[in-house]
C-alpha atoms as a PDB file:
ATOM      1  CA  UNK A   1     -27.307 -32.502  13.825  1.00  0.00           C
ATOM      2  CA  UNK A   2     -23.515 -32.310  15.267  1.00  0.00           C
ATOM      3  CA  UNK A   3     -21.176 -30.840  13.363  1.00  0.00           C
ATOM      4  CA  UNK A   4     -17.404 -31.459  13.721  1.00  0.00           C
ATOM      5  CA  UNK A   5     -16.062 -27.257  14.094  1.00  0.00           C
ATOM      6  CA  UNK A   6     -18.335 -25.591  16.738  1.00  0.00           C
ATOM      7  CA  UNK A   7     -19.663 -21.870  15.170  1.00  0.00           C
ATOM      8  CA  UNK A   8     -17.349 -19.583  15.565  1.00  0.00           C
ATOM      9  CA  UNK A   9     -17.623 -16.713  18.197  1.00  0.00           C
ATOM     10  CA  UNK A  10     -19.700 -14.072  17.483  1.00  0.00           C
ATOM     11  CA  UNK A  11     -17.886 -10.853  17.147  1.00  0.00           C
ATOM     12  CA  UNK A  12     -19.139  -7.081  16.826  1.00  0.00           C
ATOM     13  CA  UNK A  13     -18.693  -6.255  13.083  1.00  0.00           C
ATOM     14  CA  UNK A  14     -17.425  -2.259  13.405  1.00  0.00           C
ATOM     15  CA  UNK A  15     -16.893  -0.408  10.025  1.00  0.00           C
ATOM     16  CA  UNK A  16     -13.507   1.251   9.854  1.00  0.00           C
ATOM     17  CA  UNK A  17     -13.431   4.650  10.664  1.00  0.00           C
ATOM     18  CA  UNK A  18     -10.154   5.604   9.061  1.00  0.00           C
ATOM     19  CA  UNK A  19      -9.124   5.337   6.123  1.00  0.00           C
ATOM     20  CA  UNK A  20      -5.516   4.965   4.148  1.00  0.00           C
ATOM     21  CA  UNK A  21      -5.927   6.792   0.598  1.00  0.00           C
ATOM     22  CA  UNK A  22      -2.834   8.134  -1.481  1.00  0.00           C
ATOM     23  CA  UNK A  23      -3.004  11.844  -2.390  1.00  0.00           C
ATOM     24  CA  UNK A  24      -0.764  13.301  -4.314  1.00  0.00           C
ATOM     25  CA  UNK A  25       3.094  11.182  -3.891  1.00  0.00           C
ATOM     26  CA  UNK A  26       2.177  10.764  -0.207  1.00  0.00           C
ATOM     27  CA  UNK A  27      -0.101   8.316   2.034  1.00  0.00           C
ATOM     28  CA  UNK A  28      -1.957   9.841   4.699  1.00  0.00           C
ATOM     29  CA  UNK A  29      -4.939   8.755   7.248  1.00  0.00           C
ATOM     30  CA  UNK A  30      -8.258   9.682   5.827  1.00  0.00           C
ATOM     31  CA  UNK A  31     -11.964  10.357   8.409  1.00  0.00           C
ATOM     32  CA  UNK A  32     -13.886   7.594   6.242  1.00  0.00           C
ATOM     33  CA  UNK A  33     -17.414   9.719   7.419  1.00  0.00           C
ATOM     34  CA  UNK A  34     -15.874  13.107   5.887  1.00  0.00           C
ATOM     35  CA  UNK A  35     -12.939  12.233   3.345  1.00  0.00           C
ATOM     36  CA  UNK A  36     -10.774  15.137   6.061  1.00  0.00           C
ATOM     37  CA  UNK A  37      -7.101  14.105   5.635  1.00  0.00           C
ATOM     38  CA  UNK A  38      -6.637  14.004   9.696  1.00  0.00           C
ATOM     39  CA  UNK A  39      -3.119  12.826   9.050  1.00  0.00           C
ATOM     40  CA  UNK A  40      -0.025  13.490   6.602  1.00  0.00           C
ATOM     41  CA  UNK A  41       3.466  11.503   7.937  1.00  0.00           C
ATOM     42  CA  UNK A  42       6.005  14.699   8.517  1.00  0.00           C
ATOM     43  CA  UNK A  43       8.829  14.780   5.669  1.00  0.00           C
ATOM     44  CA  UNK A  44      11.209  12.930   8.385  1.00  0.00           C
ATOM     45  CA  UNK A  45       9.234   9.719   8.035  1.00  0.00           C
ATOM     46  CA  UNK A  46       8.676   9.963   4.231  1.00  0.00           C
ATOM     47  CA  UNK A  47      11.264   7.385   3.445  1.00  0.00           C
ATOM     48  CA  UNK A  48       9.347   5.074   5.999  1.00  0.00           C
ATOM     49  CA  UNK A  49       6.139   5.540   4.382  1.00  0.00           C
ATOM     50  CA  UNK A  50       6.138   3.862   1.298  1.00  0.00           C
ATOM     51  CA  UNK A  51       2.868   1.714   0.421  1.00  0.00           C
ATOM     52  CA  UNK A  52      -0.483   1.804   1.803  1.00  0.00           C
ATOM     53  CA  UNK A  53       0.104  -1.054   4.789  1.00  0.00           C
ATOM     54  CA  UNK A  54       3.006   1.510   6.653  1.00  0.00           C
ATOM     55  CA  UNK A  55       0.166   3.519   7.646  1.00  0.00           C
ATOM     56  CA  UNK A  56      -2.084   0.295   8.746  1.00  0.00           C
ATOM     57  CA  UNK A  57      -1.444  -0.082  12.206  1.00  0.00           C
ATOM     58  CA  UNK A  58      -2.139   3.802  13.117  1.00  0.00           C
ATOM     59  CA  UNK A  59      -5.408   3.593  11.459  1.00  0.00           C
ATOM     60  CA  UNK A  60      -6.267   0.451  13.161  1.00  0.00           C
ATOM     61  CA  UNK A  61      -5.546   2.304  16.759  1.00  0.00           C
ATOM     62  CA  UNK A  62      -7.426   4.949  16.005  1.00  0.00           C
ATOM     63  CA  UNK A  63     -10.081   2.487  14.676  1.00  0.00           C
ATOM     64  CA  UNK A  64     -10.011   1.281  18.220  1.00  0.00           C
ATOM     65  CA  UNK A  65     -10.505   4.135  20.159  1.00  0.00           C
ATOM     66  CA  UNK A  66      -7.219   5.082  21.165  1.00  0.00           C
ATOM     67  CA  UNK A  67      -6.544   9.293  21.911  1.00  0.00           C
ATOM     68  CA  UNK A  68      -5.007  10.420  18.788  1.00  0.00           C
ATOM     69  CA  UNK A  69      -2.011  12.172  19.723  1.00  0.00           C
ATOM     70  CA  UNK A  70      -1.096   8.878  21.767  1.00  0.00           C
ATOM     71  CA  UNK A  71      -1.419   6.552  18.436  1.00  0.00           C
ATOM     72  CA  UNK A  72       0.481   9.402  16.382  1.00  0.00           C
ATOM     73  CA  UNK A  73       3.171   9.455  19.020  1.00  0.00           C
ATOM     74  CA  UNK A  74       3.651   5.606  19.310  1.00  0.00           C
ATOM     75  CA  UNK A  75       3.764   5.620  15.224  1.00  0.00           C
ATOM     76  CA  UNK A  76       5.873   8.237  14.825  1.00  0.00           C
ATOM     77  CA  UNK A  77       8.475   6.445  17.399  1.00  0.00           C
ATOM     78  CA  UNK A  78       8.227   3.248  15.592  1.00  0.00           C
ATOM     79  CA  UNK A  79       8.876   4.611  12.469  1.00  0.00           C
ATOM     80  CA  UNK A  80      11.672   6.294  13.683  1.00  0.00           C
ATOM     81  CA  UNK A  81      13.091   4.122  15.384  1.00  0.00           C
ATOM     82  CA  UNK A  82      12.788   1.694  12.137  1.00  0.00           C
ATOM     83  CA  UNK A  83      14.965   4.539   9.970  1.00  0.00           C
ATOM     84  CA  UNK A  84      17.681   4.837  12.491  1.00  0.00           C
ATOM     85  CA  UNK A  85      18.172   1.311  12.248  1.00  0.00           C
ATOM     86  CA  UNK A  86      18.120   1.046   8.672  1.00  0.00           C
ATOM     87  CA  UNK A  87      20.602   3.772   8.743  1.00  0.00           C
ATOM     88  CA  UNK A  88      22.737   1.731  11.131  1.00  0.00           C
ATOM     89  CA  UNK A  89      22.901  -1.215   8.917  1.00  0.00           C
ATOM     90  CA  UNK A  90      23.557   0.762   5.956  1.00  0.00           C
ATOM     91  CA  UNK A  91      26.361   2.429   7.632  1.00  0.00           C
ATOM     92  CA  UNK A  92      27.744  -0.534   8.859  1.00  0.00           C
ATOM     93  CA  UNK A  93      27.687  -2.512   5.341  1.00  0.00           C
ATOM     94  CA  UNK A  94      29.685   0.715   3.857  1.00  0.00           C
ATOM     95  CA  UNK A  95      32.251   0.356   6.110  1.00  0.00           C
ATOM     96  CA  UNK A  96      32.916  -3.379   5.487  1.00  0.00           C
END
């Protein structure tokens, strides 16, 4: 029997090893195998972090494999980068 959408690829199911939990007024990265908070966004970011998806994409590179401080780095940078601009715009809109 032919049917019309050929199976879909197979793909290696991996459980995620990180987790995004809310403790306390703050969102950190979680060690799903030992409930260890392994990472807390500094006070800087706080106004960057504000619901559970912010932190998604660093969990997800660490889900992949990639060296910690490297992911942290690239997140932190983002995020930074993402409050100057929003600081730019505000500034700017003040001023008209």
């Amino acid at each position: 029997m032919s049917f019309m959408f050929s199976p879909a690829p197979r793909a290696e199911a991996r459980l995620a090893n990180h987790l995004i939990e809310q403790r306390g007024s703050r969102f950190c990265v979680v060690a799903a195998a030992t409930g260890q908070v392994i990472y807390t966004p500094p006070d800087f970011l706080k106004t960057a972090i504000t619901s559970h998806t912010d932190l998604q994409l660093l969990a997800q590179a660490l889900d992949r494999g990639e060296r910690y401080i490297d992911a942290v780095t690239a997140f932190e940078a983002d995020r930074a980068d993402e409050l100057r601009a929003r600081h730019a715009i505000s500034a700017a809109l003040r001023s008209l």
